[in-house]
Protein backbone atom coordinates (compact mmCIF):
# COMPACT_ATOMS: atom_id res chain seq x y z
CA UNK A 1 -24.20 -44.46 -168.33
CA UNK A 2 -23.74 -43.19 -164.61
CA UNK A 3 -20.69 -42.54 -163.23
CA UNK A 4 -19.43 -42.71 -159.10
CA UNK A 5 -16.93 -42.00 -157.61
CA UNK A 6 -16.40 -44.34 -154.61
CA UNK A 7 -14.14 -44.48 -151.52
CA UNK A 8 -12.90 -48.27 -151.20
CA UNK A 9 -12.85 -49.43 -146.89
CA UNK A 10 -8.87 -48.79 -147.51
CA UNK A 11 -9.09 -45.25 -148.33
CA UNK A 12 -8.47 -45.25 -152.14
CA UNK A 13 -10.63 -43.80 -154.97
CA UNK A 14 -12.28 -45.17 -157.81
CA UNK A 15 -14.43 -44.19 -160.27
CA UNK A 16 -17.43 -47.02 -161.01
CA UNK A 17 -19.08 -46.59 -164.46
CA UNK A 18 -22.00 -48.42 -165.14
CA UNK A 19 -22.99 -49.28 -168.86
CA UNK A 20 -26.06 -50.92 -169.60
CA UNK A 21 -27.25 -52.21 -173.21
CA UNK A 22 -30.55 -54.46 -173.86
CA UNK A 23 -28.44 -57.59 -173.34
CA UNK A 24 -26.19 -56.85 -170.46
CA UNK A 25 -24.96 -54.60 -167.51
CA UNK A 26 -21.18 -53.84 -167.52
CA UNK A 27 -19.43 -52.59 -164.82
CA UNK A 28 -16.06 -50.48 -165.77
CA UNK A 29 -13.70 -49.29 -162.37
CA UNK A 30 -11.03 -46.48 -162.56
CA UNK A 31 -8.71 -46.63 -159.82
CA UNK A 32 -7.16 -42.86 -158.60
CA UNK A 33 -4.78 -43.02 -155.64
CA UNK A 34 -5.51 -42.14 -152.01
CA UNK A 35 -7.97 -39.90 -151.61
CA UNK A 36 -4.85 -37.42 -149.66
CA UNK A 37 -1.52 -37.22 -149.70
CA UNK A 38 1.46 -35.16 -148.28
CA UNK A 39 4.26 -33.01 -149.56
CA UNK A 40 6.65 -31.94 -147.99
CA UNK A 41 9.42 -29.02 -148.01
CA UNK A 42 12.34 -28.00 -145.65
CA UNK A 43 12.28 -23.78 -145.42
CA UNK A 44 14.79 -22.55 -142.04
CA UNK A 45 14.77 -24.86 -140.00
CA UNK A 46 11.27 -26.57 -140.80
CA UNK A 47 9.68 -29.23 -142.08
CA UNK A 48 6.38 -28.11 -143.59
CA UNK A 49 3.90 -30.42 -144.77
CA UNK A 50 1.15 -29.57 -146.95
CA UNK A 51 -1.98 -31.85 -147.72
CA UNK A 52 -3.58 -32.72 -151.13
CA UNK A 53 -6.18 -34.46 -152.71
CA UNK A 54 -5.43 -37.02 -155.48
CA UNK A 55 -6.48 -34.37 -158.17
CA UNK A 56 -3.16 -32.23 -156.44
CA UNK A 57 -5.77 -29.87 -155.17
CA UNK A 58 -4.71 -28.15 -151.93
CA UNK A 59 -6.93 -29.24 -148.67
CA UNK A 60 -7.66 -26.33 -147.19
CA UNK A 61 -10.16 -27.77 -144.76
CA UNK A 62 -7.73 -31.07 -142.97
CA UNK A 63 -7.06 -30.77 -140.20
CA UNK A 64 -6.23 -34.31 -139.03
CA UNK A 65 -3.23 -35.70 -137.46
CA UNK A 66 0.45 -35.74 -139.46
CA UNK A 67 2.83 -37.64 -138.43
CA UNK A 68 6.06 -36.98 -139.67
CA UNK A 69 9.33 -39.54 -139.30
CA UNK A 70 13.16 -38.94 -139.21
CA UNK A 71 15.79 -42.04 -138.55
CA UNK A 72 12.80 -43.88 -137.04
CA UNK A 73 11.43 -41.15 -134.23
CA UNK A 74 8.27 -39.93 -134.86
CA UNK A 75 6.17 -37.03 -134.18
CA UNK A 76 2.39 -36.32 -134.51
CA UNK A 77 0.93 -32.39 -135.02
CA UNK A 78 -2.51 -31.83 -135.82
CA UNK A 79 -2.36 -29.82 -139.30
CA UNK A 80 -4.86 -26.35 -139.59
CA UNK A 81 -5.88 -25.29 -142.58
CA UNK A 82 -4.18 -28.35 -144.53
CA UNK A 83 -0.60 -27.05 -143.46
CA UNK A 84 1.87 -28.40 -140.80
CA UNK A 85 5.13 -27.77 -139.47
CA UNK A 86 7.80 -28.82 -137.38
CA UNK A 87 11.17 -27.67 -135.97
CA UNK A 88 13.87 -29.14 -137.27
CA UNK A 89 17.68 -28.81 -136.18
CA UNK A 90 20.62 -31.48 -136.73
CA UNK A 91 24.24 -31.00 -137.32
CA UNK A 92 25.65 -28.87 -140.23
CA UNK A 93 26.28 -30.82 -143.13
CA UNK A 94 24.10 -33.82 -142.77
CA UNK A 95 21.96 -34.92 -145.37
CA UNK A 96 18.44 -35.59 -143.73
CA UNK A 97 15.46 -37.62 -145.25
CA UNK A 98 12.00 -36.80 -143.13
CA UNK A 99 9.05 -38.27 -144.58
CA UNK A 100 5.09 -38.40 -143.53
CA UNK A 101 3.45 -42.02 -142.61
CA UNK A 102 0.07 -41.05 -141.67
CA UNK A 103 -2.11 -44.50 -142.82
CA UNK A 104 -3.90 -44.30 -145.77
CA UNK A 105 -2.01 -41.20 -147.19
CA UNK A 106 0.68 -41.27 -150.18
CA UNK A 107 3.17 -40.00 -147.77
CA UNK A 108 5.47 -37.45 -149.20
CA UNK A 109 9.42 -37.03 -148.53
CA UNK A 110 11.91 -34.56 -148.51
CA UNK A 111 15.54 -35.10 -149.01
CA UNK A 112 17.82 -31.50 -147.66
CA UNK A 113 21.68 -30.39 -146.62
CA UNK A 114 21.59 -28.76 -143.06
């Protein structure tokens, strides 16, 4: 029995088991999730974003493009060290959604009272 884990041309994971017996060849696939995703936490007056692999391991090493979204405006920072951040002001007492929707991420939200 050998076991691979594979990166599909979308950007998911899966696991691909082959099992082999004197009559056939059998071919078992586990799917994971994306191979990163994002979370996300508002901390004074930032949005911090912090990347993962689909085990929930920490990514360190990323340091690709995150782009994060609020009411439809976007902005891209390169993250270092798996971490980014952004300023983020609006007027007391709002409720504010900002999410991540980097392609081929589970994008992370986060929900806060200014």
């Amino acid at each position: 029995m050998e076991i691979q884990l594979k990166e599909s041309p979308l950007g998911f994971l899966y696991e691909e088991t082959e099992i082999k017996t004197d009559a056939q060849i059998a071919m078992i696939k586990k799917f994971y999730d994306w191979k990163y995703h994002t979370e996300l936490k508002y901390k004074k007056a930032k949005i911090i974003a912090e990347v993962y692999d689909y085990l929930d391991n920490f990514v360190e090493d990323y340091n690709g493009d995150i782009i994060f979204e609020y009411e439809d405006n976007q902005i891209t920072v390169q993250a270092v060290n798996g971490v980014a951040e952004i300023d983020f002001v609006a007027d007391e007492g709002l409720e504010c959604t900002v999410r991540t929707v980097i392609p081929n991420f589970r994008n992370g939200e986060v929900t806060f009272n200014v």
